[in-house]
Each structure stands twice: as structure tokens, then as C-alpha cells.
Protein backbone atom coordinates (compact mmCIF):
# COMPACT_ATOMS: atom_id res chain seq x y z
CA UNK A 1 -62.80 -6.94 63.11
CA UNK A 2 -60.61 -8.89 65.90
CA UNK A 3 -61.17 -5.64 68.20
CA UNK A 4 -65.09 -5.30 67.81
CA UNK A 5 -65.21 -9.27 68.14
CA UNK A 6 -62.96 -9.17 72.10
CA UNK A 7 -65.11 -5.92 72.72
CA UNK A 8 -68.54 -8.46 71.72
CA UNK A 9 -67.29 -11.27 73.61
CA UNK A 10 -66.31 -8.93 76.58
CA UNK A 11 -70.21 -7.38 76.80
CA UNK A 12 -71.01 -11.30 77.44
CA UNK A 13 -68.99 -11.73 79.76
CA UNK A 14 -66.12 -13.65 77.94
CA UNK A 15 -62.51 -13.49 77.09
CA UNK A 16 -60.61 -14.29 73.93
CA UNK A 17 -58.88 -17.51 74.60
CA UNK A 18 -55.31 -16.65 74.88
CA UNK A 19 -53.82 -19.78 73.26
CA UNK A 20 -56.15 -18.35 70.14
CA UNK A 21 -54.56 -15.38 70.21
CA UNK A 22 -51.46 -16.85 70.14
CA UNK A 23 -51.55 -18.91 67.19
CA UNK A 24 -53.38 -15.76 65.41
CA UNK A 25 -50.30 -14.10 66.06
CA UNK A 26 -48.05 -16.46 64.68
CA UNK A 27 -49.84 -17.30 62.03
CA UNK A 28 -50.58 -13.65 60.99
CA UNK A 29 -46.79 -13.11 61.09
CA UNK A 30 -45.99 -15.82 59.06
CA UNK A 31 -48.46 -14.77 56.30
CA UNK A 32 -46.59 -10.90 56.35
CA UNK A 33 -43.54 -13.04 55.52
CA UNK A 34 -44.61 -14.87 52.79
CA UNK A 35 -46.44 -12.00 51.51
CA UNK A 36 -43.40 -9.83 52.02
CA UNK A 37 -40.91 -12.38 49.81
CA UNK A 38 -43.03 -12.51 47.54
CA UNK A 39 -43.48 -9.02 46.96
CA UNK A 40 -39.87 -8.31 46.50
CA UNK A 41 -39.40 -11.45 44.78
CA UNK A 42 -42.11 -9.83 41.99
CA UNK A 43 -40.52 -6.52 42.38
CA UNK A 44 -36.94 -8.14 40.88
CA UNK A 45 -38.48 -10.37 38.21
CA UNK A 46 -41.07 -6.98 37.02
CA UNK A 47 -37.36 -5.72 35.60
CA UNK A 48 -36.79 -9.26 33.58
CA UNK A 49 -37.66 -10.01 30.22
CA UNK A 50 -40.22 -12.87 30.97
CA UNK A 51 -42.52 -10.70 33.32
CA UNK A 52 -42.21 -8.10 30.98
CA UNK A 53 -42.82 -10.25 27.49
CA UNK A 54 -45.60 -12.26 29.00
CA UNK A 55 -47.51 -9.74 31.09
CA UNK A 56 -48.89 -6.46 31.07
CA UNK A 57 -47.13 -4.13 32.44
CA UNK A 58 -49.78 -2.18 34.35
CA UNK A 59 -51.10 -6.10 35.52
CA UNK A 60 -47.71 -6.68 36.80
CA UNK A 61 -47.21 -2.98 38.75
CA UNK A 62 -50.99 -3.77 40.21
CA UNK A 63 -49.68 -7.33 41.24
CA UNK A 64 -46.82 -5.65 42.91
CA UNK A 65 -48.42 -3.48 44.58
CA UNK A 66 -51.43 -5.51 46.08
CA UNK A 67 -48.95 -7.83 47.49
CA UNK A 68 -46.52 -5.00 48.75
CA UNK A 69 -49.65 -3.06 50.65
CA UNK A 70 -51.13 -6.51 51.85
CA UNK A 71 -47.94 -7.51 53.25
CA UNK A 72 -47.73 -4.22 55.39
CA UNK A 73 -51.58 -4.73 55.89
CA UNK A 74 -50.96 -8.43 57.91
CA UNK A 75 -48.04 -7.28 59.48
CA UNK A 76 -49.83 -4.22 60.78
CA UNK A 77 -52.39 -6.97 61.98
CA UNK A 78 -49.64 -9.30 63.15
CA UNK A 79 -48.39 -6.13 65.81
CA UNK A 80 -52.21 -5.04 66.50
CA UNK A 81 -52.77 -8.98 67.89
CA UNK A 82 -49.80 -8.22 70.76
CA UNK A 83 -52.18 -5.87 72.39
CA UNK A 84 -54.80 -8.89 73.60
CA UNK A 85 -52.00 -11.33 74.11
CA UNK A 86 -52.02 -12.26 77.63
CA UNK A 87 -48.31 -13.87 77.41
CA UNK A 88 -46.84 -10.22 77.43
CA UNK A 89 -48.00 -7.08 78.39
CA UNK A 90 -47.77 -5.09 75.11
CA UNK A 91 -49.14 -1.35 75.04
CA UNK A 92 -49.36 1.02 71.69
CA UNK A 93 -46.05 2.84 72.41
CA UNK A 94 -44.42 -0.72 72.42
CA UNK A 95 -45.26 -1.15 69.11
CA UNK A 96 -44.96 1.86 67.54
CA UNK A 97 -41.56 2.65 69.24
CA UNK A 98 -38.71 -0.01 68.21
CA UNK A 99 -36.81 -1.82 70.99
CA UNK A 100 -38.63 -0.85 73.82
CA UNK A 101 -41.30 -3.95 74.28
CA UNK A 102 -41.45 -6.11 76.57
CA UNK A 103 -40.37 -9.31 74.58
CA UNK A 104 -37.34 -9.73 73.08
CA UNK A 105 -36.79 -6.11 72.44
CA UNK A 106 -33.81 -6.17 69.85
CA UNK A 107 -35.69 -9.14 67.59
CA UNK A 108 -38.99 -7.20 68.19
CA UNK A 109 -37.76 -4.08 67.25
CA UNK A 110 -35.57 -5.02 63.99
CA UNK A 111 -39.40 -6.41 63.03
CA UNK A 112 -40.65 -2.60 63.83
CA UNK A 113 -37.96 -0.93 61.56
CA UNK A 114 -38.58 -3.13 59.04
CA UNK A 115 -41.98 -2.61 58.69
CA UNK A 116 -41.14 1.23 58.63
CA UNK A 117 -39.02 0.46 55.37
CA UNK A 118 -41.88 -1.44 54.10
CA UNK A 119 -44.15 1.09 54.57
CA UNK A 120 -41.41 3.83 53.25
CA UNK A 121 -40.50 1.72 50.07
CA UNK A 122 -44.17 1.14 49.10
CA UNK A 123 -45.44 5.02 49.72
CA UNK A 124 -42.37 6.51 47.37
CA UNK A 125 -43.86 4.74 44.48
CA UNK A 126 -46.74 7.68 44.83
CA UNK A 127 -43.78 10.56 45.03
CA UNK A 128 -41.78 9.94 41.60
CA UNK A 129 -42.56 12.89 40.45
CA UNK A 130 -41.39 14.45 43.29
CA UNK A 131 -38.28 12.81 44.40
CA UNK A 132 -37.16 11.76 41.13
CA UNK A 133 -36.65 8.18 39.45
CA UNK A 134 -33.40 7.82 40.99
CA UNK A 135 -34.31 8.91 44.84
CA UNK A 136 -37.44 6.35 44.15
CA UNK A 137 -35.10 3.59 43.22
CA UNK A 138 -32.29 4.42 46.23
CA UNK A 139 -35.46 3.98 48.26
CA UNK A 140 -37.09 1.24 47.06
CA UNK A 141 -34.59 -1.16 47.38
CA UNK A 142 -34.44 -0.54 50.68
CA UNK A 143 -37.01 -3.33 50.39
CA UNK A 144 -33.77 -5.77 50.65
CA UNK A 145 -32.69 -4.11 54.15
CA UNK A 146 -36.83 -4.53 55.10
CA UNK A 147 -36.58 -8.47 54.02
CA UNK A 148 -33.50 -8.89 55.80
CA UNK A 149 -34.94 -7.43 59.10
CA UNK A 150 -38.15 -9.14 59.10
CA UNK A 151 -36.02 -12.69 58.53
CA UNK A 152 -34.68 -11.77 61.34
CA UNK A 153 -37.27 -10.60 63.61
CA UNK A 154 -38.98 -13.69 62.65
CA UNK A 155 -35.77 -16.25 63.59
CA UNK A 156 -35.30 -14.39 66.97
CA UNK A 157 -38.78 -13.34 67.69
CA UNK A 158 -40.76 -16.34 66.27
CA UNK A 159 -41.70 -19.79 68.37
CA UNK A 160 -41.72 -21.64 65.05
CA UNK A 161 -37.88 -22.12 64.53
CA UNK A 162 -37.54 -25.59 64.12
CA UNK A 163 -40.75 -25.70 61.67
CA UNK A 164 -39.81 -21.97 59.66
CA UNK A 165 -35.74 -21.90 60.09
CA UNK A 166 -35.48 -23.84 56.87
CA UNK A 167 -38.12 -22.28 55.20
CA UNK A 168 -36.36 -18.70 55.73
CA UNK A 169 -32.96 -20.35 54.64
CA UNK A 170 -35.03 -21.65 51.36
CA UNK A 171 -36.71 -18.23 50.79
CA UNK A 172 -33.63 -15.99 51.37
CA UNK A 173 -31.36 -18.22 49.33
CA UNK A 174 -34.26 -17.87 46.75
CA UNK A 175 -34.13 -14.15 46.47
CA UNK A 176 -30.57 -13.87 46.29
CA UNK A 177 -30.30 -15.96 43.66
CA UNK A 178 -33.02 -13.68 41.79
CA UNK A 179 -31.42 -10.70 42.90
CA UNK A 180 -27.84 -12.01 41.61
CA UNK A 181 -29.35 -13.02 38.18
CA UNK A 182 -30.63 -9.26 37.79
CA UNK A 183 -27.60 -8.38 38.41
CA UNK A 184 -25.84 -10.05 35.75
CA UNK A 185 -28.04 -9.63 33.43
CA UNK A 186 -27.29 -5.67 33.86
CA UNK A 187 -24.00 -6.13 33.09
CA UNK A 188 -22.85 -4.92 30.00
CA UNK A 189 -21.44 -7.71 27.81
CA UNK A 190 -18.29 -7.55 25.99
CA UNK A 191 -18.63 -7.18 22.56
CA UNK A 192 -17.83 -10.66 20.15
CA UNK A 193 -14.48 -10.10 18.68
CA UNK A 194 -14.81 -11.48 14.72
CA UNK A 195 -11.29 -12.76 13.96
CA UNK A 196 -10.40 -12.82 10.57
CA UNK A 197 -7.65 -14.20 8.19
């Protein structure tokens, strides 16, 4: 849609304003990350009892998934948006290929790898029966290694630190709290010892 709208405005003899384009960007980005937390912040509580008593379980896996494949959707936007950004001189190989662009290569790049993981985590769900339930969960939660990347992207990469640093700070802290309560709650507990007289 943002293509065949430049290509429109181009035939008239306009240009996208850049400044648009920027804040598209950013706010596209931003949206990917929110999307993405709260994706894998479903993903962790789907195992708990509360999702699990109080929704359906096929509700819950469709939940997960429209926010796991929307959140790859927007960042694929979020990337696609480079290539009519005026600021920097962004080609397809630059975004395909991590680490290579012309901004901020490293931060850019940790932001392409993590999208591959996103990608990677959210296609195995379709290969269970071929890789097994255990290969599909050593993959998925490669999820974690795809949050931590795109916090990171975003902190290095991103012109919103002062405004987002404390959000990603609030968000991460969230999730590892989440993921250290599934943890426990794993745990086998030691059985009550009955003492008697």
C-alpha cells in the first residue's frame, strides 16, 4: 500500500515527505515491539493455569499466533519503510543481509537476526510433526534470544531513547518476571512431611 501510494504520488509529480517517512518508520518499529512482547508474553502465560482455566485453548493458540505473525508482519513493514527514507541510503541487500547497512550496522543488524528468529520460532509451530515436540520447543524459545535482540536493536538503533528507554526497562523486567514465575511453578515441590507422635 505505502509502495503503490510513492509510485501514485511520483506519476504527479510528487515526493513522499521525508520527515513522514520518518516518523512511519519509527512508529512502525515501535508497534513490532509491542506486538512482539506481547506475543511472547502470551506465549509464557498459554502454559499457566489461568489462561488455560479461563480460555479456550484453541482461542488462546489463535491469539498467539495472530499476534506472533502480526508482529513479524510490522516489522517486515518497519524494514520495507528504510527503502524511501531519504536520511540513509538503504537498498534490499541491506536489509535482507545483517550488518551490512548503512546505519548503525551492528544495532541494525541484531534487529535483522532477530526478526529471522521470529520468523523461525513462529513457522516451526507448522513442523511438529516433523521435528518433534521437543525440537519445536528448543526452537521456540528462541523467541527469548529474538526479544532480547530486537530490545536491543531498538535502544541502539531507535531515535526515541529518552521517550522508549524506560518503557523497554518496564517491558523486559515484565517478561522476566513472567518467565521466572513459569519457572517455578515447574519445579517439582517437595512432598509435606506429616510428623507424627
Amino acid at each position: 500500500a505505502f509502495y503503490a501510494a510513492s509510485m501514485l504520488l511520483e506519476r504527479q509529480g510528487l515526493e513522499l515527505d521525508n520527515e513522514s517517512v520518518w516518523y512511519a518508520i519509527r512508529a512502525s518499529g515501535a508497534v513490532a515491539y509491542f506486538l512482539l512482547a506481547a506475543s511472547t508474553a502470551w506465549g509464557i502465560l498459554l502454559s499457566g493455569r489461568l489462561v488455560k482455566r479461563r480460555v479456550p485453548a484453541a482461542l488462546a493458540l489463535e491469539l498467539h499466533t495472530i499476534l506472533s505473525w502480526t508482529a513479524i508482519g510490522m516489522s517486515v513493514y518497519h524494514a520495507y519503510l528504510l527503502l524511501f527514507s531519504r536520511f540513509f541510503d538503504y537498498t534490499v541487500v541491506d536489509l535482507l543481509v545483517p550488518f551490512v547497512g548503512p546505519y548503525e550496522p551492528l544495532a541494525v543488524g541484531l534487529g535483522i537476526v532477530g526478526l529471522y528468529l521470529m520468523i523461525l520460532t513462529s513457522a516451526s509451530f507448522y513442523l511438529i510433526d516433523r521435528i518433534g515436540y521437543r525440537s519445536f520447543r528448543l526452537v521456540h524459545n528462541l523467541t527469548y534470544i529474538a526479544y532480547v535482540l530486537a530490545t536491543v536493536h531498538s535502544v541502539l538503533a531507535g531515535s526515541d531513547g529518552l521517550l522508549f528507554n524506560p518503557v523497554y526497562v518496564a517491558v523486559s523486567a515484565g517478561l522476566f518476571l513472567l518467565t521466572l514465575a513459569r519457572i517455578l511453578a515447574r519445579r517439582p515441590h517437595a512432598p509435606r512431611r506429616i510428623y507424627t507422635s
